[in-house]
Protein backbone atom coordinates (compact mmCIF):
# COMPACT_ATOMS: atom_id res chain seq x y z
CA UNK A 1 13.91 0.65 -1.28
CA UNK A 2 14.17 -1.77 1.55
CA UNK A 3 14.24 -5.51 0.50
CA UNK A 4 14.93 -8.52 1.68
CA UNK A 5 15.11 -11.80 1.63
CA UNK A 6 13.60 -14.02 4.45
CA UNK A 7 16.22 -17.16 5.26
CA UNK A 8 13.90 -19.28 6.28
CA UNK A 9 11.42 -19.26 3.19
CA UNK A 10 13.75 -18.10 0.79
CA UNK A 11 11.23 -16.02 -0.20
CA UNK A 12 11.81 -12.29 -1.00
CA UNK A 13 9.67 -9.02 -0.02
CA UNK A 14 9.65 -5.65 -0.37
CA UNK A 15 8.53 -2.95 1.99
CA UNK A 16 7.22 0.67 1.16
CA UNK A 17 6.28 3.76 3.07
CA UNK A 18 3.36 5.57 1.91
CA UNK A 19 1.70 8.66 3.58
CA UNK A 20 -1.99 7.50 4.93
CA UNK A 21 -4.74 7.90 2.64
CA UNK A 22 -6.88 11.01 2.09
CA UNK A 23 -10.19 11.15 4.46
CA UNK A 24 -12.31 11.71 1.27
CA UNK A 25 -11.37 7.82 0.17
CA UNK A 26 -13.00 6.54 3.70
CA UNK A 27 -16.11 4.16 2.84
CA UNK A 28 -17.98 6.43 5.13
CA UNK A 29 -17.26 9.41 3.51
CA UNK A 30 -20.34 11.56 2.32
CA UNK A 31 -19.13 13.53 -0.51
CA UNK A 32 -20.22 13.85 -4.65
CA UNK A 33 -18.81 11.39 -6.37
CA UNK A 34 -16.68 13.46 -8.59
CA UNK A 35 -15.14 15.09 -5.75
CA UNK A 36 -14.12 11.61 -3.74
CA UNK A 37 -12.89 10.37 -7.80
CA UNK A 38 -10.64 13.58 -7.53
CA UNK A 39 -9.33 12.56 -4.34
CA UNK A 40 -8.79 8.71 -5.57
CA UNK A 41 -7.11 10.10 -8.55
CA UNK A 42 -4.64 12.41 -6.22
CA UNK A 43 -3.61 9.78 -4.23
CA UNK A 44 -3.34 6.81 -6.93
CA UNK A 45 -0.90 9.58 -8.57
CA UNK A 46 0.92 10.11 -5.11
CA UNK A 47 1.60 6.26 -4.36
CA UNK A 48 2.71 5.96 -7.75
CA UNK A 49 5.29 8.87 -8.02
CA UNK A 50 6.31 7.40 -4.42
CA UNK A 51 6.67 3.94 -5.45
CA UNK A 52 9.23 5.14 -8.27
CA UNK A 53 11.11 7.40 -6.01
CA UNK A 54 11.67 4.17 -3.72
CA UNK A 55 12.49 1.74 -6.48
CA UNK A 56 13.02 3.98 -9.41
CA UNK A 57 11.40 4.05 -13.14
CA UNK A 58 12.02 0.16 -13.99
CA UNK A 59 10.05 -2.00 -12.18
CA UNK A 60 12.65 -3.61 -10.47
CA UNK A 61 10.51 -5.04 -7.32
CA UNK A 62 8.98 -7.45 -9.95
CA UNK A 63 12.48 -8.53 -10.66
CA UNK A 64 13.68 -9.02 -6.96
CA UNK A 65 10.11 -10.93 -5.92
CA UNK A 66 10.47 -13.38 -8.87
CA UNK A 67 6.67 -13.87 -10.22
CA UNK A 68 3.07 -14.05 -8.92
CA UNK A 69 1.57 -14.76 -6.52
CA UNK A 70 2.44 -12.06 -4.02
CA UNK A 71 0.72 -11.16 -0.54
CA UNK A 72 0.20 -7.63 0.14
CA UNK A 73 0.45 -6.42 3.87
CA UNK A 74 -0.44 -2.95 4.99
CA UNK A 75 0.24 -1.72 8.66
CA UNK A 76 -1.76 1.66 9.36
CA UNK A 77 0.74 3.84 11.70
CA UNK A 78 -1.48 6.51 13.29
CA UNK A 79 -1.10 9.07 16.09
CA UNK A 80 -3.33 10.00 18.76
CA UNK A 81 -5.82 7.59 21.09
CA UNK A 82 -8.87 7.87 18.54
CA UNK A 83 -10.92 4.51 17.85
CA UNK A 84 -9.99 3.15 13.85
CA UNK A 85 -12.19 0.53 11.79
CA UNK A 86 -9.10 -1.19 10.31
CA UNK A 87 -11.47 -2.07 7.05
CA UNK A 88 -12.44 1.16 6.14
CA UNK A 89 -8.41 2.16 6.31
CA UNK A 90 -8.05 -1.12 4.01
CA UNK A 91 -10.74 0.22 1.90
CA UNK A 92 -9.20 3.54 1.24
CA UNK A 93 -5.85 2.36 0.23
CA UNK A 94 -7.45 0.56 -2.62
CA UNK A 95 -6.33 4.24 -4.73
CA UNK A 96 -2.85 3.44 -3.25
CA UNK A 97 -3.20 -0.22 -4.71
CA UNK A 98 -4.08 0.50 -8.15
CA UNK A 99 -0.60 3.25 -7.82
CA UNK A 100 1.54 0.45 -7.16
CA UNK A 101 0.13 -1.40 -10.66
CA UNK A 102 0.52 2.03 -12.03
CA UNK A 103 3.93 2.12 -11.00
CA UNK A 104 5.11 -1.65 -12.56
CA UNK A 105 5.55 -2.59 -8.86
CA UNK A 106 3.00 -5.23 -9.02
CA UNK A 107 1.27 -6.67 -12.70
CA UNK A 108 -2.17 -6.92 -11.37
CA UNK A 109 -4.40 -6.39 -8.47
CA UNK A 110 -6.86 -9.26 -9.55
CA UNK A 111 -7.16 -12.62 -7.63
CA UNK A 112 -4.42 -14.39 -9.79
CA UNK A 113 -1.66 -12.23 -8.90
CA UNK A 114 -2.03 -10.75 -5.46
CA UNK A 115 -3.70 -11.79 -1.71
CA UNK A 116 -4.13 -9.95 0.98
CA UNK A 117 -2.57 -9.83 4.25
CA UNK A 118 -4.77 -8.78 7.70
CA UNK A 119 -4.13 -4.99 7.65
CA UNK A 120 -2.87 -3.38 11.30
CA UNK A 121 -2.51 -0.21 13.29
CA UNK A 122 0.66 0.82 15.09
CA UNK A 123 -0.16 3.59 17.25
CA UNK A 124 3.10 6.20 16.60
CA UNK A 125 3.23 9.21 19.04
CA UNK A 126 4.16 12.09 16.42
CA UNK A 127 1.94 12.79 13.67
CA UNK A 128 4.75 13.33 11.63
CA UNK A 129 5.33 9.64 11.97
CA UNK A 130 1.81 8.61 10.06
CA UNK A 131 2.30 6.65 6.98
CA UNK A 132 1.20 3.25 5.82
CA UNK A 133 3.96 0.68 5.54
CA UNK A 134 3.27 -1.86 2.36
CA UNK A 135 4.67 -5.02 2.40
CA UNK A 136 4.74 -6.87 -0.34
CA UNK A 137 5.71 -10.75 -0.36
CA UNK A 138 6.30 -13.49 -2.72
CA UNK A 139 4.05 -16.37 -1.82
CA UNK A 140 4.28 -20.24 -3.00
């Protein structure tokens, strides 16, 4: 698990790689509800079995942030020259969100306990290279 602390704010963060979310968790997805739930459910499980392979069963990111509040930063690295609506990539990772709580890596996803950063795209030339890098931040 790659973590750091930044010198000049003394504040410590955390950064996670994640593969991009499922197409069925897009906003402008037209599917039954029970099958885009299925996919939500898939992918919560994925982040979260991910998030413990990066920082293992304890929830030991809580312990090298410190406490709330945190600021959550995700960068969208996709391949190919295709036009992306950054929000509806924010949207989808919401499944990916509640994983990390899952996991222990962060208490809450309420207002209290966690902001949000403005979500980018990287462009990456191999599609092999896709994922969506978390960053998680302690904030004053």
């Amino acid at each position: 698990m790659p973590a750091a602390v930044d010198e000049q704010t003394a504040k410590a963060r955390i950064v996670l790689l994640f593969p991009l979310p499922p197409k069925e968790l897009s906003p402008n997805a037209r599917l039954h509800y029970q099958a885009k739930a299925k996919a939500a459910k898939r992918y919560r499980w994925e982040v979260f079995a991910a998030s413990l392979k990066h920082c293992g069963a304890s929830p030991i990111a809580r312990i090298l942030l410190g406490g709330p509040p945190y600021r959550l930063t995700e960068t969208y690295r996709i391949a190919g020259k295709r036009k992306r609506d950054v929000r509806n990539l924010f949207a989808a990772f919401k499944a990916g969100e509640d994983g990390l709580v899952d996991a222990g890596i962060l208490p809450g996803d309420d207002d209290s306990v966690l902001t949000h950063g403005a979500p980018k795209i990287e462009r990456v030339a191999l599609k092999k290279d896709e994922c969506v890098v978390v960053e998680i931040e302690e904030i004053a």
